[in-house]
C-alpha atoms as a PDB file:
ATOM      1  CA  UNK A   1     148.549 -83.268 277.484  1.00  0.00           C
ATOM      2  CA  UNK A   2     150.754 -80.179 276.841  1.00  0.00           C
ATOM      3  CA  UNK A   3     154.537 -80.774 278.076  1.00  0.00           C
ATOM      4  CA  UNK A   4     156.079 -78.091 279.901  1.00  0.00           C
ATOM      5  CA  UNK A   5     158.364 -75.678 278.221  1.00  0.00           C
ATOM      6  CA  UNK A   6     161.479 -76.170 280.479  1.00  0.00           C
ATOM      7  CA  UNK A   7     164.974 -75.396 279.730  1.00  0.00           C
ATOM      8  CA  UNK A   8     167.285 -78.581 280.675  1.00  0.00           C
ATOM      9  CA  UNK A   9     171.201 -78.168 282.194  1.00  0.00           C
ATOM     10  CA  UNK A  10     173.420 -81.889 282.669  1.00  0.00           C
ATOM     11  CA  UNK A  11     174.972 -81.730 286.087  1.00  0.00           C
ATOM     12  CA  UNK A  12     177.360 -84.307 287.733  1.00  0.00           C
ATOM     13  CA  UNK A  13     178.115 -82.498 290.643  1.00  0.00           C
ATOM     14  CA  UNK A  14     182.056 -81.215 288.879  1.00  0.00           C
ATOM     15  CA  UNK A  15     183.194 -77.429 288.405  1.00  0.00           C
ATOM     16  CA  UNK A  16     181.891 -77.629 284.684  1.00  0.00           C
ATOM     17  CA  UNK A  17     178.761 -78.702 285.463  1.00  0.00           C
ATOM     18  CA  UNK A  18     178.104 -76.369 288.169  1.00  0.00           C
ATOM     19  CA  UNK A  19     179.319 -73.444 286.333  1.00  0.00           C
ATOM     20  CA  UNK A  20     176.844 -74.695 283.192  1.00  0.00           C
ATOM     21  CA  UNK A  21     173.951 -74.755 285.696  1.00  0.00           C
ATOM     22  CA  UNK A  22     174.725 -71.465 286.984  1.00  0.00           C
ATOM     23  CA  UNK A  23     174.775 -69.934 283.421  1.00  0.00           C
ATOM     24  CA  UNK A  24     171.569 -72.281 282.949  1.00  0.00           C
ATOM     25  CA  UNK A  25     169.609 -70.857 285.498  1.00  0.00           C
ATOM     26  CA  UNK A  26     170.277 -67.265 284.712  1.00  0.00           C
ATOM     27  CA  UNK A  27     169.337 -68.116 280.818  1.00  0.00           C
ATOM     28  CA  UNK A  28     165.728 -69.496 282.635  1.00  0.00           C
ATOM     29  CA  UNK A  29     165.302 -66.244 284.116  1.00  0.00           C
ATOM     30  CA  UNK A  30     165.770 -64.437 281.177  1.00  0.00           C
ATOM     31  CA  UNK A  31     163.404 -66.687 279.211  1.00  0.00           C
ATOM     32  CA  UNK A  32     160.794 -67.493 282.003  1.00  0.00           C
ATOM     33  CA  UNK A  33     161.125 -70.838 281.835  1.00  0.00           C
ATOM     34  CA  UNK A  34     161.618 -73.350 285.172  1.00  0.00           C
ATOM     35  CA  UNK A  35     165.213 -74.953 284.933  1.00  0.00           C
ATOM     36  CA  UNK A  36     165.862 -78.942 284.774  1.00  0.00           C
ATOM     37  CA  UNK A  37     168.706 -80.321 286.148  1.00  0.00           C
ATOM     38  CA  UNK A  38     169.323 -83.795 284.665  1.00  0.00           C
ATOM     39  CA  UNK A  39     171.726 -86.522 286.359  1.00  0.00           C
ATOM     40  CA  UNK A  40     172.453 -89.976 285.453  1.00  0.00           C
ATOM     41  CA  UNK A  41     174.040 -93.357 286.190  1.00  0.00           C
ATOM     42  CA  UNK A  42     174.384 -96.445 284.774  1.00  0.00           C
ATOM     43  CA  UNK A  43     171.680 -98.250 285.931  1.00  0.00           C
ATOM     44  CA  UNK A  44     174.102-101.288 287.128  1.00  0.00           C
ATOM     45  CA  UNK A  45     174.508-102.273 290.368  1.00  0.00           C
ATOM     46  CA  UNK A  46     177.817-103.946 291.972  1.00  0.00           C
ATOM     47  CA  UNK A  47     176.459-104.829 295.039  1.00  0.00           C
ATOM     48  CA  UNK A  48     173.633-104.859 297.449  1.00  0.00           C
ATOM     49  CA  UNK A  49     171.226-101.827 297.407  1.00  0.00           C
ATOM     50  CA  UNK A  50     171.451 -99.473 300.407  1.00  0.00           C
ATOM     51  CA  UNK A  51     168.761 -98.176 301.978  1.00  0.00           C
ATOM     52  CA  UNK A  52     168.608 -95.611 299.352  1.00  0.00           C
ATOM     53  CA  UNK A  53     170.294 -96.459 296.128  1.00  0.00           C
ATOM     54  CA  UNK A  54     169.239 -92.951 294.679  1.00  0.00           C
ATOM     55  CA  UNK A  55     171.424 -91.301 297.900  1.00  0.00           C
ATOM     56  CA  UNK A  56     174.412 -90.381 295.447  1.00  0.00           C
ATOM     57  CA  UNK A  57     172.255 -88.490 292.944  1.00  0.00           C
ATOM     58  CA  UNK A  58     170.131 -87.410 295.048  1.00  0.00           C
ATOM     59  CA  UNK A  59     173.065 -85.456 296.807  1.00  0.00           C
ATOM     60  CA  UNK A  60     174.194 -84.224 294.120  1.00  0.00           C
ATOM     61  CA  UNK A  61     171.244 -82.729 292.706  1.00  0.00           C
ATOM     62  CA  UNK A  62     169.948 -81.866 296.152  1.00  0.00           C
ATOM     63  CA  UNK A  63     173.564 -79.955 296.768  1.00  0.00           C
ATOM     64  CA  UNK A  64     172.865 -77.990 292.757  1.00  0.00           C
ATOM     65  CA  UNK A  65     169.611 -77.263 293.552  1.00  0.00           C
ATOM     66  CA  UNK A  66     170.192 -75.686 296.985  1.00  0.00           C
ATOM     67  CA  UNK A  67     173.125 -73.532 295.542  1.00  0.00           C
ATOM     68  CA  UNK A  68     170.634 -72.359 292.797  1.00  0.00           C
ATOM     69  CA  UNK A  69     168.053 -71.932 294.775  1.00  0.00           C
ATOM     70  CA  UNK A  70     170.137 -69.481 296.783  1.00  0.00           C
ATOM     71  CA  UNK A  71     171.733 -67.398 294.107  1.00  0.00           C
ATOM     72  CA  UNK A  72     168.697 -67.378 292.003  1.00  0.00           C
ATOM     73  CA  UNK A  73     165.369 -67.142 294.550  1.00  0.00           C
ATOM     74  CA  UNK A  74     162.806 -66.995 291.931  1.00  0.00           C
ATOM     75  CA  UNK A  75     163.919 -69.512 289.443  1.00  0.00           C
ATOM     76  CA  UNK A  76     161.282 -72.610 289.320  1.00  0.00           C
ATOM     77  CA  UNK A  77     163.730 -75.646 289.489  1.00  0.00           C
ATOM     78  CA  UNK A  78     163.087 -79.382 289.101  1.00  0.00           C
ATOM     79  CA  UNK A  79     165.536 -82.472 289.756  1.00  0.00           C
ATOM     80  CA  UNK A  80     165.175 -85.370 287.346  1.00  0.00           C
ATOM     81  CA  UNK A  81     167.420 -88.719 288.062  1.00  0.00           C
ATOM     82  CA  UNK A  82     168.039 -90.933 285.516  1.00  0.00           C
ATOM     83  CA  UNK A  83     168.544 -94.216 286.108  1.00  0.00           C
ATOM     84  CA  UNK A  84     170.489 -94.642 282.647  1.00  0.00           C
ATOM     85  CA  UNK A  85     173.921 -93.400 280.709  1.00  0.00           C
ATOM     86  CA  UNK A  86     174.376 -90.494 280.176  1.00  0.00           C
ATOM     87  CA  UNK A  87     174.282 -89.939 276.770  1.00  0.00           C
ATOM     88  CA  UNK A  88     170.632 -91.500 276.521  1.00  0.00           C
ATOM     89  CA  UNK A  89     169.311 -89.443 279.679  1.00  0.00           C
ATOM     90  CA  UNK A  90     170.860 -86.163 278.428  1.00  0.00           C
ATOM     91  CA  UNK A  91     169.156 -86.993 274.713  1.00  0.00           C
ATOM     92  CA  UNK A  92     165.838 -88.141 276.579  1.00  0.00           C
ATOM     93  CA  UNK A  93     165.944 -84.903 278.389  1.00  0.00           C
ATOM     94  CA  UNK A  94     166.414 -82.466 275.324  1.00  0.00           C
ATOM     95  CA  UNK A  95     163.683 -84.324 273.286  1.00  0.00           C
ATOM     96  CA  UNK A  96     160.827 -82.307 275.015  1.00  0.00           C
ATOM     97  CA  UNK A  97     163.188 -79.148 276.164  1.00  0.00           C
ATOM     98  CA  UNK A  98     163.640 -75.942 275.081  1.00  0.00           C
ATOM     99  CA  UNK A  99     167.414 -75.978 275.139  1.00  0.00           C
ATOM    100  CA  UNK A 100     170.008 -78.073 277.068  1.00  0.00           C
ATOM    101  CA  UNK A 101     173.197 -76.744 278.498  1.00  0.00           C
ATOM    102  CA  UNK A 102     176.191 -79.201 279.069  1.00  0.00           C
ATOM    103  CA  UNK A 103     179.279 -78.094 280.830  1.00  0.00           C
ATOM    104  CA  UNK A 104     183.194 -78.385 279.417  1.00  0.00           C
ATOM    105  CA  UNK A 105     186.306 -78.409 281.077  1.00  0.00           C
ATOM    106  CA  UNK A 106     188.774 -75.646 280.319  1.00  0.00           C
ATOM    107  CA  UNK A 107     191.838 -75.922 278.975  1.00  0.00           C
ATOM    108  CA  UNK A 108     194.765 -75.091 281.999  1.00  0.00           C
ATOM    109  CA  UNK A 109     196.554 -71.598 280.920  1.00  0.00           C
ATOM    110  CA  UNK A 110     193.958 -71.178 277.975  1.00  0.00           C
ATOM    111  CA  UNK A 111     190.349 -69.737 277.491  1.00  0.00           C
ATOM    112  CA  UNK A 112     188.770 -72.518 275.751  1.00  0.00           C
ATOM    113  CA  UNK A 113     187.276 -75.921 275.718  1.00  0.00           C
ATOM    114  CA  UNK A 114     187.736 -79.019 276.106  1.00  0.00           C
ATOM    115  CA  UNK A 115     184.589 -80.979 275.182  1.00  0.00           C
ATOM    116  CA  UNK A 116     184.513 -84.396 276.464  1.00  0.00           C
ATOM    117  CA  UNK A 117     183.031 -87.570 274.433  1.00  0.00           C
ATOM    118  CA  UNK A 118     179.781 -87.250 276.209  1.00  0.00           C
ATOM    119  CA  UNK A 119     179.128 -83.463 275.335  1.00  0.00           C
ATOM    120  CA  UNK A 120     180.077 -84.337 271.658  1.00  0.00           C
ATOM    121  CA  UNK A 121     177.666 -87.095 271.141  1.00  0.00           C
ATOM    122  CA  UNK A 122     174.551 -84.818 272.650  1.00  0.00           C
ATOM    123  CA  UNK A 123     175.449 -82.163 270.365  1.00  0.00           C
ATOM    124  CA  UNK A 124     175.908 -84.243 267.482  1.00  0.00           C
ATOM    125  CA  UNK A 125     172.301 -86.081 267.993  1.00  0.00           C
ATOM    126  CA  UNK A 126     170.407 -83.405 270.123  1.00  0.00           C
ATOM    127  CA  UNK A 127     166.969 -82.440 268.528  1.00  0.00           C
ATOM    128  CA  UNK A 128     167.208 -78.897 270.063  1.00  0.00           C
ATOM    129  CA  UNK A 129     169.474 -76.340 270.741  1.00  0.00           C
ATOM    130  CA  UNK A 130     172.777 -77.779 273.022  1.00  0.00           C
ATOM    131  CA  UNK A 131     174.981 -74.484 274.732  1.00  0.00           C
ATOM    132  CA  UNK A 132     178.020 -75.462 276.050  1.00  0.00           C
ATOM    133  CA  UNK A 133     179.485 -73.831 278.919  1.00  0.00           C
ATOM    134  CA  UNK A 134     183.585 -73.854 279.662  1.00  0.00           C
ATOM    135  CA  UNK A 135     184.752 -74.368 283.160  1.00  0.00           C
ATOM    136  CA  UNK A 136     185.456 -70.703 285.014  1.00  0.00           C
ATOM    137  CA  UNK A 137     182.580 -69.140 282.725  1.00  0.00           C
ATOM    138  CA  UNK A 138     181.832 -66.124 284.991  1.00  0.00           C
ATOM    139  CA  UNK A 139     178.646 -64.335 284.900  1.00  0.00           C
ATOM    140  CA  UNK A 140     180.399 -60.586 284.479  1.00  0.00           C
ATOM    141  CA  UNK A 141     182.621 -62.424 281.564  1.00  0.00           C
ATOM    142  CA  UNK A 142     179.322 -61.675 279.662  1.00  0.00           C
ATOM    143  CA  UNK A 143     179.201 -58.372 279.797  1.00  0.00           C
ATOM    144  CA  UNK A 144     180.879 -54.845 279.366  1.00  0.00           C
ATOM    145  CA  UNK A 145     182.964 -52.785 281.455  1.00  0.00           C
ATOM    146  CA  UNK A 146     179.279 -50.728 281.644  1.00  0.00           C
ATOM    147  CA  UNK A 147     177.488 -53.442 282.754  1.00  0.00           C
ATOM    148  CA  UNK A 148     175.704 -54.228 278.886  1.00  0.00           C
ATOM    149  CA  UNK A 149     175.510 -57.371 277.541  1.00  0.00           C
ATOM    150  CA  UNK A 150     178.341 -58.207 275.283  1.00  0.00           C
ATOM    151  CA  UNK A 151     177.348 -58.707 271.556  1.00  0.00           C
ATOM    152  CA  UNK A 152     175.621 -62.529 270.558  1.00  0.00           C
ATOM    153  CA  UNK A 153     177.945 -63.315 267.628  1.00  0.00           C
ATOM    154  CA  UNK A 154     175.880 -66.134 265.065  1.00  0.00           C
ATOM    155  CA  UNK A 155     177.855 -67.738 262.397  1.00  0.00           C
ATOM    156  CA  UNK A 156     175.331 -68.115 259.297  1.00  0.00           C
ATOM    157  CA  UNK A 157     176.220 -70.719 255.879  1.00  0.00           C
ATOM    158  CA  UNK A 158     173.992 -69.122 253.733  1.00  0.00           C
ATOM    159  CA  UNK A 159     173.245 -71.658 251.242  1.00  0.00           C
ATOM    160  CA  UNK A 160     171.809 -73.740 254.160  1.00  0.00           C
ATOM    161  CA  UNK A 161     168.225 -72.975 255.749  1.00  0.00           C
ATOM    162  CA  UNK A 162     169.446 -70.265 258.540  1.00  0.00           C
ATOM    163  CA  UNK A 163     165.785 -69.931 259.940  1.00  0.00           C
ATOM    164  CA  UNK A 164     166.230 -72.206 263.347  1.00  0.00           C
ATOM    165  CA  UNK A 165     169.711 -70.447 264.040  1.00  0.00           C
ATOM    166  CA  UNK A 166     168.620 -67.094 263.515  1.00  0.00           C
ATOM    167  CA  UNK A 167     165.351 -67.507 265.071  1.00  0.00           C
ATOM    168  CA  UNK A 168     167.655 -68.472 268.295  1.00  0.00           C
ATOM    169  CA  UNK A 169     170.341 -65.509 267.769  1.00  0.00           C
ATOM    170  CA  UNK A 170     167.614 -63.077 267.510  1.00  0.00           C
ATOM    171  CA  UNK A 171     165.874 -64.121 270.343  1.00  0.00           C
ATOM    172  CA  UNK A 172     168.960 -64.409 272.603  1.00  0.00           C
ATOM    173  CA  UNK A 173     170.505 -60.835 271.963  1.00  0.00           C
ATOM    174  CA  UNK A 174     166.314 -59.437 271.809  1.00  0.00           C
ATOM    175  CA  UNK A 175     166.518 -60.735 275.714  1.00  0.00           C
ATOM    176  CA  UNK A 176     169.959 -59.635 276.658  1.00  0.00           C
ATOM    177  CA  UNK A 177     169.188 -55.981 274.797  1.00  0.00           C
ATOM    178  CA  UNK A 178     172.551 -56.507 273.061  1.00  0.00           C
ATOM    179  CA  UNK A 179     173.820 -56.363 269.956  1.00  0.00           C
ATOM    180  CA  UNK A 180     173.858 -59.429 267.038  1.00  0.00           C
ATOM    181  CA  UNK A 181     176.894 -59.596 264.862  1.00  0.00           C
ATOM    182  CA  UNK A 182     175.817 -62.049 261.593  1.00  0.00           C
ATOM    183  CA  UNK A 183     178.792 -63.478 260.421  1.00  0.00           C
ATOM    184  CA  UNK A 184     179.483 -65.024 256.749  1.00  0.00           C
ATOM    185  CA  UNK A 185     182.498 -65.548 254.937  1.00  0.00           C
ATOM    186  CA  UNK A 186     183.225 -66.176 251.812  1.00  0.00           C
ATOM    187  CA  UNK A 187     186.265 -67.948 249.526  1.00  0.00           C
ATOM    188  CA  UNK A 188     187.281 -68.081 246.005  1.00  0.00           C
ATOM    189  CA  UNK A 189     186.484 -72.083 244.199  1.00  0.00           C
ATOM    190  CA  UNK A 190     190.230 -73.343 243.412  1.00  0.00           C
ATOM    191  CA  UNK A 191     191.912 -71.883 240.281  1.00  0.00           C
ATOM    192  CA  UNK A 192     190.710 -73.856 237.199  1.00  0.00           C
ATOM    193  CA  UNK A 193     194.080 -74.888 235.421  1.00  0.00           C
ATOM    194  CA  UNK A 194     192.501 -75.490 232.065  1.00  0.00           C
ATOM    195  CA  UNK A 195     191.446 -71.640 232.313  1.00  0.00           C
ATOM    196  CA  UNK A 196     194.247 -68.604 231.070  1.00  0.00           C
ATOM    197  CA  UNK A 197     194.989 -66.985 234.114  1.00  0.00           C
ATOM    198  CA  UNK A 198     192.601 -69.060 236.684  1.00  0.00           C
ATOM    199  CA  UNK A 199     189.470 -67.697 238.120  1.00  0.00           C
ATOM    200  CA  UNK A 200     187.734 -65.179 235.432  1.00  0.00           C
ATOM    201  CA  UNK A 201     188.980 -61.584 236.387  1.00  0.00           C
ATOM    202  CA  UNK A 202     186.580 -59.431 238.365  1.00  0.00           C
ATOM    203  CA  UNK A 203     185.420 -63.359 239.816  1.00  0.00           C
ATOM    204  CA  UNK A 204     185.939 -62.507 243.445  1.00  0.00           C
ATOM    205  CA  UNK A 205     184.031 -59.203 243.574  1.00  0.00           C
ATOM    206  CA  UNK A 206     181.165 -60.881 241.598  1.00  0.00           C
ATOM    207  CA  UNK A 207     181.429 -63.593 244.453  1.00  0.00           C
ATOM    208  CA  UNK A 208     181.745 -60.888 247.679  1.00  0.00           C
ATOM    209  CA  UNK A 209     178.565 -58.702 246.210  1.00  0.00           C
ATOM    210  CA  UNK A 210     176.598 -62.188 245.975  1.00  0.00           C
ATOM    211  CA  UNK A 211     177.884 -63.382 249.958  1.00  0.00           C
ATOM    212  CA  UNK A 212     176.241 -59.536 250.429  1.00  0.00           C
ATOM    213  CA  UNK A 213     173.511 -60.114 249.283  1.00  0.00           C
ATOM    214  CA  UNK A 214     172.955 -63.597 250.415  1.00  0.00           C
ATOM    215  CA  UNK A 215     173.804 -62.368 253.414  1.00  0.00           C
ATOM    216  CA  UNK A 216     170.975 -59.343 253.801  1.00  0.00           C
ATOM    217  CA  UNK A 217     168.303 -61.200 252.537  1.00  0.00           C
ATOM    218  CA  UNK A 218     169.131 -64.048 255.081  1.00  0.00           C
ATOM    219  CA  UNK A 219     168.948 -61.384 257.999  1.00  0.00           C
ATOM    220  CA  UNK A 220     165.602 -58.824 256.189  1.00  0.00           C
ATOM    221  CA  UNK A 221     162.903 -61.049 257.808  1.00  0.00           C
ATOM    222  CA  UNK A 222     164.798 -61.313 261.166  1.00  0.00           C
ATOM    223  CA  UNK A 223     165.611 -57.549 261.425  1.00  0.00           C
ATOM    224  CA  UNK A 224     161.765 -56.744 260.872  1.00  0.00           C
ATOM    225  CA  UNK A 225     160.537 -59.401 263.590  1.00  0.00           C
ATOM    226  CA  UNK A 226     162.778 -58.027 266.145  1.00  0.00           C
ATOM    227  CA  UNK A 227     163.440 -54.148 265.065  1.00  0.00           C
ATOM    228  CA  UNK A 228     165.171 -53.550 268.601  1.00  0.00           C
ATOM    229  CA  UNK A 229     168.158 -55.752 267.848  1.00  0.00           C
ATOM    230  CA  UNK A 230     170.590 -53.987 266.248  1.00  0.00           C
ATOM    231  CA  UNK A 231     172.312 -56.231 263.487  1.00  0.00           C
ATOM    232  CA  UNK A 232     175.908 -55.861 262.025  1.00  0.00           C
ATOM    233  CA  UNK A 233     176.123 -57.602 259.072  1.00  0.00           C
ATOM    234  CA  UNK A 234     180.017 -59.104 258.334  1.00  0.00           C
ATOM    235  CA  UNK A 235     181.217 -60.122 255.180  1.00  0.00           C
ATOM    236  CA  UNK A 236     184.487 -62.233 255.651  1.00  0.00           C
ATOM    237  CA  UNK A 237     187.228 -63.552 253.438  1.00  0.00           C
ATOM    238  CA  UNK A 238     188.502 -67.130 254.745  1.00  0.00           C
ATOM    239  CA  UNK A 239     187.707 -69.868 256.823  1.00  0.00           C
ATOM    240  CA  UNK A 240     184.654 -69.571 259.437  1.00  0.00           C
ATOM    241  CA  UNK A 241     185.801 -71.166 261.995  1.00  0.00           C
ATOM    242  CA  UNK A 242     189.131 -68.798 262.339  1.00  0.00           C
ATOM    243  CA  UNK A 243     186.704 -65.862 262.128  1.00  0.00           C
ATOM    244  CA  UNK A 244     183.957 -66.838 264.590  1.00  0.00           C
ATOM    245  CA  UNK A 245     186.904 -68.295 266.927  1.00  0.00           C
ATOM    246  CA  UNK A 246     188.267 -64.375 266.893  1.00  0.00           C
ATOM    247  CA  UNK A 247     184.709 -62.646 267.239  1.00  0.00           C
ATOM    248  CA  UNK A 248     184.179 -65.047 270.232  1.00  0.00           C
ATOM    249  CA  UNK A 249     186.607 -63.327 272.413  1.00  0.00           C
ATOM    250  CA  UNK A 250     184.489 -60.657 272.591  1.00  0.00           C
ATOM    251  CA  UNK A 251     180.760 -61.963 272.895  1.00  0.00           C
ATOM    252  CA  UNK A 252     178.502 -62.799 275.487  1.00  0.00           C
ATOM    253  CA  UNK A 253     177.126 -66.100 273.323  1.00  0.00           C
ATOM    254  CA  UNK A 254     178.120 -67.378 270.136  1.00  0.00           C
ATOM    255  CA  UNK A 255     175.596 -69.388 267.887  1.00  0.00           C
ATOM    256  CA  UNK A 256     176.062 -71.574 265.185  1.00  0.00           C
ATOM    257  CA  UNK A 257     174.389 -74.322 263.107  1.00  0.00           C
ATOM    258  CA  UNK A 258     174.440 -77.722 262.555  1.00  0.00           C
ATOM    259  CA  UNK A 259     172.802 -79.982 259.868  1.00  0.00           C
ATOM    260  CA  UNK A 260     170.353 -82.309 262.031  1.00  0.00           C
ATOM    261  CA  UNK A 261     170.896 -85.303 260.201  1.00  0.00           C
ATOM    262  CA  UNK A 262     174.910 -85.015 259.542  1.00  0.00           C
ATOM    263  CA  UNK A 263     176.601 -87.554 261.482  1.00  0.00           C
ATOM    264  CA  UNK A 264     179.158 -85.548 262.889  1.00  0.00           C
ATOM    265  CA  UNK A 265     180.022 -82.035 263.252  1.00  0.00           C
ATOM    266  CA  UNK A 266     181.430 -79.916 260.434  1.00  0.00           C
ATOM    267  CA  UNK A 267     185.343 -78.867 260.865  1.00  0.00           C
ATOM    268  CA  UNK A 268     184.357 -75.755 261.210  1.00  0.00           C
ATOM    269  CA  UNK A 269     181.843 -76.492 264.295  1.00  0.00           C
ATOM    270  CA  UNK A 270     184.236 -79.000 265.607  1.00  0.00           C
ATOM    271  CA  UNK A 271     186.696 -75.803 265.959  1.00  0.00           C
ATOM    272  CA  UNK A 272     184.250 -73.430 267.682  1.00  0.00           C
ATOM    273  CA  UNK A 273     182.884 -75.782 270.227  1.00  0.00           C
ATOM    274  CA  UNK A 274     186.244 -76.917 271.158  1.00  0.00           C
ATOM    275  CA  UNK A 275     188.205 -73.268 271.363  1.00  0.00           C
ATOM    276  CA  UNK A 276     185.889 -70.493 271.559  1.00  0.00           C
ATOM    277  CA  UNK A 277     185.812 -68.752 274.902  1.00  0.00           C
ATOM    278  CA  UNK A 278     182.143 -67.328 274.892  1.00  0.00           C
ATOM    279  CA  UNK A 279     179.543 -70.123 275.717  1.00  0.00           C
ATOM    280  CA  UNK A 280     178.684 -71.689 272.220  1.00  0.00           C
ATOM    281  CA  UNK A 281     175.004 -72.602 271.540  1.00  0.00           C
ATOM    282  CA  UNK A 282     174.622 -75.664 268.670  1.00  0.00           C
ATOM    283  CA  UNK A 283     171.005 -75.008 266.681  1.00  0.00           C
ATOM    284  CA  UNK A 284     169.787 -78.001 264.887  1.00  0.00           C
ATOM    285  CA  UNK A 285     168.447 -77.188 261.270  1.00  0.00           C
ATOM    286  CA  UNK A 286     167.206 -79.133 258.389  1.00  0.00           C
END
């Protein structure tokens, strides 16, 4: 039997949660898929059962569901209790899901987030796609002073397979008609002290034509599979977390990758997901 495509959102019944299941369900619409909401316990019991031990779950996803329901009439939703931690329920859940959005608290007096222990360990070990939403994310906060969708902004290492994450960038600025901005930087290797001088002169334009070119033959496939997007390619000198934190302030969703079988994020993922102030989607890749 075929599982259903579904798109899957964590909700506990706090602000984060609630503000990641609103995003959620409007990121359902746009990709015609029926939204799960996903709460857990523990699974312990410290004393007798009432006469309905699911009753604080239950409200909680009965109370998400109904405030869904209302703001977004033609989204197909279904309620899933888990009667397990977290951390396994939310993985269970994104084994046979499209994506699966997880809420984070915001920093008080700054745009960014604050991603909890639980959020960290789904993204680390998710097998799909994990978007995390800040506390306060607002639905116009994705868009223009015109009403268009903000730019998706996707952070590429080019000397690692870039398929899954640009197969997800594409697709998200294809359905919000925006633009994509492909970002790659680029740094010189430390100076060699046994060479005169260091790096070999003319080194760092050799190394910016071949991040170029890396670069546009990452994106040539994607840009002929979805012709409508338009693409801005972005060379960068430095560090890619500093640049995709600053190209965050201004898009509607910011994508990176992540190695599926690294153990932990990278430093420079660890960065993004914890400051940047657009929703941040994590793409598994091999």
């Amino acid at each position: 039997m075929t599982s259903i495509r579904v798109l899957s959102v964590g909700t506990d019944g706090s602000r984060e949660s609630m503000d990641a299941a609103d995003w959620a369900a409007r990121e359902a619409l746009r990709r015609g898929l029926p939204l799960r909401l996903v709460h857990a316990g523990t699974g312990r019991r410290t004393a007798p059962p009432p006469l309905d031990v699911d009753l604080p779950r239950r409200a909680v996803l009965d109370r998400t569901a109904l405030q869904l329901s209302y703001t977004h009439p033609a989204l197909q939703i279904l309620a899933r209790r888990r009667p397990q931690p977290p951390v396994g329920a939310l993985l269970e859940a994104a084994a046979n899901s499209e994506a699966l959005v997880l809420g984070s608290r915001g920093f008080t007096g700054y745009a960014g987030f604050l991603v909890g222990p639980i959020a960290l360990a789904v993204t680390t070990d998710a097998p799909c796609p994990v978007v995390l939403v800040r506390a306060g994310a607002l639905p116009q906060d994705e868009r223009t002073a015109e009403g268009r969708f903000r730019p998706v902004v996707v952070g590429l290492d080019v000397a690692s397979a870039t398929d899954d994450v640009l197969g997800y960038a594409f697709e998200a600025a294809a359905l919000r008609e925006a633009p994509l901005h492909a970002l790659h930087t680029w740094e010189l290797p430390p100076l060699d002290p046994r060479a005169p001088g260091g790096a070999p002169a003319g080194d760092a334009a050799h190394r910016e034509s071949l991040g170029r070119q890396a670069l546009s033959a990452a994106l040539q496939a994607w840009r002929a599979k979805y012709p409508e997007v338009a693409v801005s390619e972005r060379l960068l000198y430095g560090q890619p977390g500093h640049h995709l934190l600053k190209a965050s302030t201004g898009a509607s969703l910011t994508v990176i990758g992540r190695r599926a079988d690294a153990l932990r994020l990278g430093a420079s993922a660890h960065s993004v997901v914890h400051h940047a102030t657009s929703p941040v989607a994590i793409v598994p890749h091999t």
